[in-house]
N, C-alpha and C. Protein backbone atom coordinates (compact mmCIF):
# COMPACT_ATOMS: atom_id res chain seq x y z
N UNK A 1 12.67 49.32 59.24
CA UNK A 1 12.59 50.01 57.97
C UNK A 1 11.85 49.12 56.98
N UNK A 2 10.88 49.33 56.08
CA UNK A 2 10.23 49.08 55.32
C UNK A 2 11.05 49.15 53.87
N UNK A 3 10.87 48.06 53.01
CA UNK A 3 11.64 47.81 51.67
C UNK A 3 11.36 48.92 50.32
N UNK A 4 10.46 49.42 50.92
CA UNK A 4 9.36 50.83 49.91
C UNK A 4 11.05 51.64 50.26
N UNK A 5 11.28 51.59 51.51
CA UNK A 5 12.25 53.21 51.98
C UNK A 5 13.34 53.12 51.28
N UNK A 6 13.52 51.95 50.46
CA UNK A 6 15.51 52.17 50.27
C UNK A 6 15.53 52.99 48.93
N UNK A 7 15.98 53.95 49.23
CA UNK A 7 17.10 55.01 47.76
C UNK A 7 15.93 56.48 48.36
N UNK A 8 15.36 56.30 49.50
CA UNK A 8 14.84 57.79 49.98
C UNK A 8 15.72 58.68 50.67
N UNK A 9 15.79 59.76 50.63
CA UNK A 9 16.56 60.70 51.24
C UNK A 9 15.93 60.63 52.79
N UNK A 10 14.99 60.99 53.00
CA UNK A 10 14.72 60.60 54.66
C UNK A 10 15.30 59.74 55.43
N UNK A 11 15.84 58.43 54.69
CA UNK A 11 16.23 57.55 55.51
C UNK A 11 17.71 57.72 56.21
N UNK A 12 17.84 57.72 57.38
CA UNK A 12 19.19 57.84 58.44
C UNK A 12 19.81 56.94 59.05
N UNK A 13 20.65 57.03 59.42
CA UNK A 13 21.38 55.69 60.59
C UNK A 13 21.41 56.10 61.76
N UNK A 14 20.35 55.60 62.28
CA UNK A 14 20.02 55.81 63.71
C UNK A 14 20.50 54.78 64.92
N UNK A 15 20.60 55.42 66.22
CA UNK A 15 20.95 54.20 67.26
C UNK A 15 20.40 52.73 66.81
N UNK A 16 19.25 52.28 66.44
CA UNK A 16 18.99 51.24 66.02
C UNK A 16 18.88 50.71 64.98
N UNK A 17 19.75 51.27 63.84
CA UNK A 17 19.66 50.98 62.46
C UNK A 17 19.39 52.02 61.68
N UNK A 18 18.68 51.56 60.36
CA UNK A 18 18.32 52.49 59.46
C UNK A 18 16.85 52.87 59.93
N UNK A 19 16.59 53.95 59.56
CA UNK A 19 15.27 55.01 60.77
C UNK A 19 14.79 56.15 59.63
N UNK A 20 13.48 56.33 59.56
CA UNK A 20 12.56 57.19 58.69
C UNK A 20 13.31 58.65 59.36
N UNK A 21 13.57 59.60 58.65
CA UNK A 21 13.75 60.57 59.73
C UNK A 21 12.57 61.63 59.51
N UNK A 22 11.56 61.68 58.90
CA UNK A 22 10.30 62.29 59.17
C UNK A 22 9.10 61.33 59.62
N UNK A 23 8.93 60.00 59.73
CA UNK A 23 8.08 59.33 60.37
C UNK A 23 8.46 58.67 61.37
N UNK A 24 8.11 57.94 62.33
CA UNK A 24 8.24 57.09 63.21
C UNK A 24 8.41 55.51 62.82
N UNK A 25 7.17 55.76 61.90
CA UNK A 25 6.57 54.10 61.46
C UNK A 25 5.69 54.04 59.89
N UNK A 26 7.09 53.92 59.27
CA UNK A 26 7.19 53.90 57.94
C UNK A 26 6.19 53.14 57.38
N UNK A 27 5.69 51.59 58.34
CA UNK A 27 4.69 50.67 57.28
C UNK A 27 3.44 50.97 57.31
N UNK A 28 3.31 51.99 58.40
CA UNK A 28 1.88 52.60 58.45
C UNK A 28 2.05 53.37 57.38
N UNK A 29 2.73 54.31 56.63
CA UNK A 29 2.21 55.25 55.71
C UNK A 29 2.30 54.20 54.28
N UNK A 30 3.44 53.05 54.21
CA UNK A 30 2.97 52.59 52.73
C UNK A 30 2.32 51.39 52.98
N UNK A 31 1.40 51.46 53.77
CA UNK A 31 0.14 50.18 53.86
C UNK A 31 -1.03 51.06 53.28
N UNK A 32 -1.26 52.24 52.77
CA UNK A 32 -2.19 53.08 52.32
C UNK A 32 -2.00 52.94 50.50
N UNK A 33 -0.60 52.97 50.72
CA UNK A 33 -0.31 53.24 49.05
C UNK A 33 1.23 53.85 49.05
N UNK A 34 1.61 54.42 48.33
CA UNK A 34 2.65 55.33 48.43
C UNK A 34 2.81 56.28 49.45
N UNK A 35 3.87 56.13 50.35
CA UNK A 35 4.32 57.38 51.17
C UNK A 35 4.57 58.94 50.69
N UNK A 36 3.89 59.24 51.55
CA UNK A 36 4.04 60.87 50.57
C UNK A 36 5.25 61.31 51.09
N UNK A 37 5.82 60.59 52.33
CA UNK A 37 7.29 61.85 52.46
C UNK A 37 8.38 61.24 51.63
N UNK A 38 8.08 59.98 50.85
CA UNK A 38 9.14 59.31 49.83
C UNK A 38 9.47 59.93 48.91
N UNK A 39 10.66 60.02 48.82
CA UNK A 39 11.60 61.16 47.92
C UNK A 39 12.07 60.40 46.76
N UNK A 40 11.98 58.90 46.23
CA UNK A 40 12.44 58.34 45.66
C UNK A 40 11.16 57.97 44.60
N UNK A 41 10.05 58.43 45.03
CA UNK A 41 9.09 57.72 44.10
C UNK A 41 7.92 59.06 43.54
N UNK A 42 7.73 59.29 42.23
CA UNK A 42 7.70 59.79 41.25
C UNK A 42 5.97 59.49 41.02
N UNK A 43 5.26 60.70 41.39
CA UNK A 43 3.82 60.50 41.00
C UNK A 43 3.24 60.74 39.62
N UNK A 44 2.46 60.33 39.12
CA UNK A 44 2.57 60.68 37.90
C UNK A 44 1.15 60.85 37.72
N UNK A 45 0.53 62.61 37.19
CA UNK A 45 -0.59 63.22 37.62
C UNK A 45 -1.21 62.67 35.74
N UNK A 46 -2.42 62.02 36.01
CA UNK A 46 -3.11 62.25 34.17
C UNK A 46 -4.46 63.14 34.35
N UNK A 47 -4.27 64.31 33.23
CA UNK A 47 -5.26 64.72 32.87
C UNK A 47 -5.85 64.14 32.17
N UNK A 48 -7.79 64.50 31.98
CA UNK A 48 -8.39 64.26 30.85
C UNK A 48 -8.01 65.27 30.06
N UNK A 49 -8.48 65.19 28.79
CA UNK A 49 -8.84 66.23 27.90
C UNK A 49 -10.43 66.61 27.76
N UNK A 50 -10.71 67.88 28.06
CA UNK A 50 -11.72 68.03 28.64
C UNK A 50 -12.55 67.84 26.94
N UNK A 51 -13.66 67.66 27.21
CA UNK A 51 -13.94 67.72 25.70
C UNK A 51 -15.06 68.66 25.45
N UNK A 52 -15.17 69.93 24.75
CA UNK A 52 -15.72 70.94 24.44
C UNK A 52 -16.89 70.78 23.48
N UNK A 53 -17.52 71.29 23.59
CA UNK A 53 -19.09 71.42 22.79
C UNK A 53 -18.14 72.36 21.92
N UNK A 54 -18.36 72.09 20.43
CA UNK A 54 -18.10 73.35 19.50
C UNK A 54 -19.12 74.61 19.38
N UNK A 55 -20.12 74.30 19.33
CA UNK A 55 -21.41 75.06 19.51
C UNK A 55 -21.34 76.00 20.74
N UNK A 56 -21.08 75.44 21.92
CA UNK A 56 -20.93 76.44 23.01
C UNK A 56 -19.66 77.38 22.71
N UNK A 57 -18.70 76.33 22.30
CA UNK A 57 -17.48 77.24 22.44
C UNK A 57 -17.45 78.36 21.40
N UNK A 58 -18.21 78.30 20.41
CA UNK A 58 -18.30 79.62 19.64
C UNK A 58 -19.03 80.52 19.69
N UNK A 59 -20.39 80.23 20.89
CA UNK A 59 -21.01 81.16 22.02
C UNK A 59 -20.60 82.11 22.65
N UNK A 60 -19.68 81.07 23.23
CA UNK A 60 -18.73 81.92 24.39
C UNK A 60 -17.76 82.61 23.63
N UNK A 61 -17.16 82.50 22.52
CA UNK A 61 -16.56 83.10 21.86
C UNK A 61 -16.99 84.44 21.85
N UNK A 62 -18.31 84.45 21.24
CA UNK A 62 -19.12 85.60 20.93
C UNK A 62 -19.59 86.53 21.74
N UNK A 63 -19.64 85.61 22.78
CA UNK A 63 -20.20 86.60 24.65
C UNK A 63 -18.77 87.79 24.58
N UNK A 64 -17.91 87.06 24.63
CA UNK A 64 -16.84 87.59 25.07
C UNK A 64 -16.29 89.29 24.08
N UNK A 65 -16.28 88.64 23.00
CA UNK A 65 -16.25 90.08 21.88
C UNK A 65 -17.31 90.87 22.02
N UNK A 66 -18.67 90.80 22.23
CA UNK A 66 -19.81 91.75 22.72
C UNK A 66 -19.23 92.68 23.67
N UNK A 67 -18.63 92.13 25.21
CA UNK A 67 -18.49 92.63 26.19
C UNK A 67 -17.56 93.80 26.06
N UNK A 68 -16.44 93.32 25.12
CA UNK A 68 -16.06 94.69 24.79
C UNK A 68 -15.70 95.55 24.23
């Protein structure tokens, strides 16, 4: 068992100890980065803020009220 796994729900007590119970071989998936079947660790997504032309956006404003 790999030190990334402790406080995951996957992890079991298996004939030989503590055991991934959706992988085989836990240090292969967090030698990449974060394990994705880790239940204990919290991704945290950032958007940009897209940043808008004012000029277009009152274009498109205008397309849009034409149409109907």
């Amino acid at each position: 068992m790999v030190e990334n796994c402790e406080g995951c729900d996957r992890v079991v007590d298996g004939t030989i100890g503590k055991v991934c119970s959706a992988y085989p071989a836990p240090e292969k998936k967090w030698s990449a980065g974060i394990c994705n079947f880790a239940t204990h660790v919290k991704v945290e997504i950032k958007t940009d803020d897209a940043k808008i032309n004012p000029l277009k956006a009152s274009k498109k404003a205008a397309g849009a009220k034409k149409k109907k």
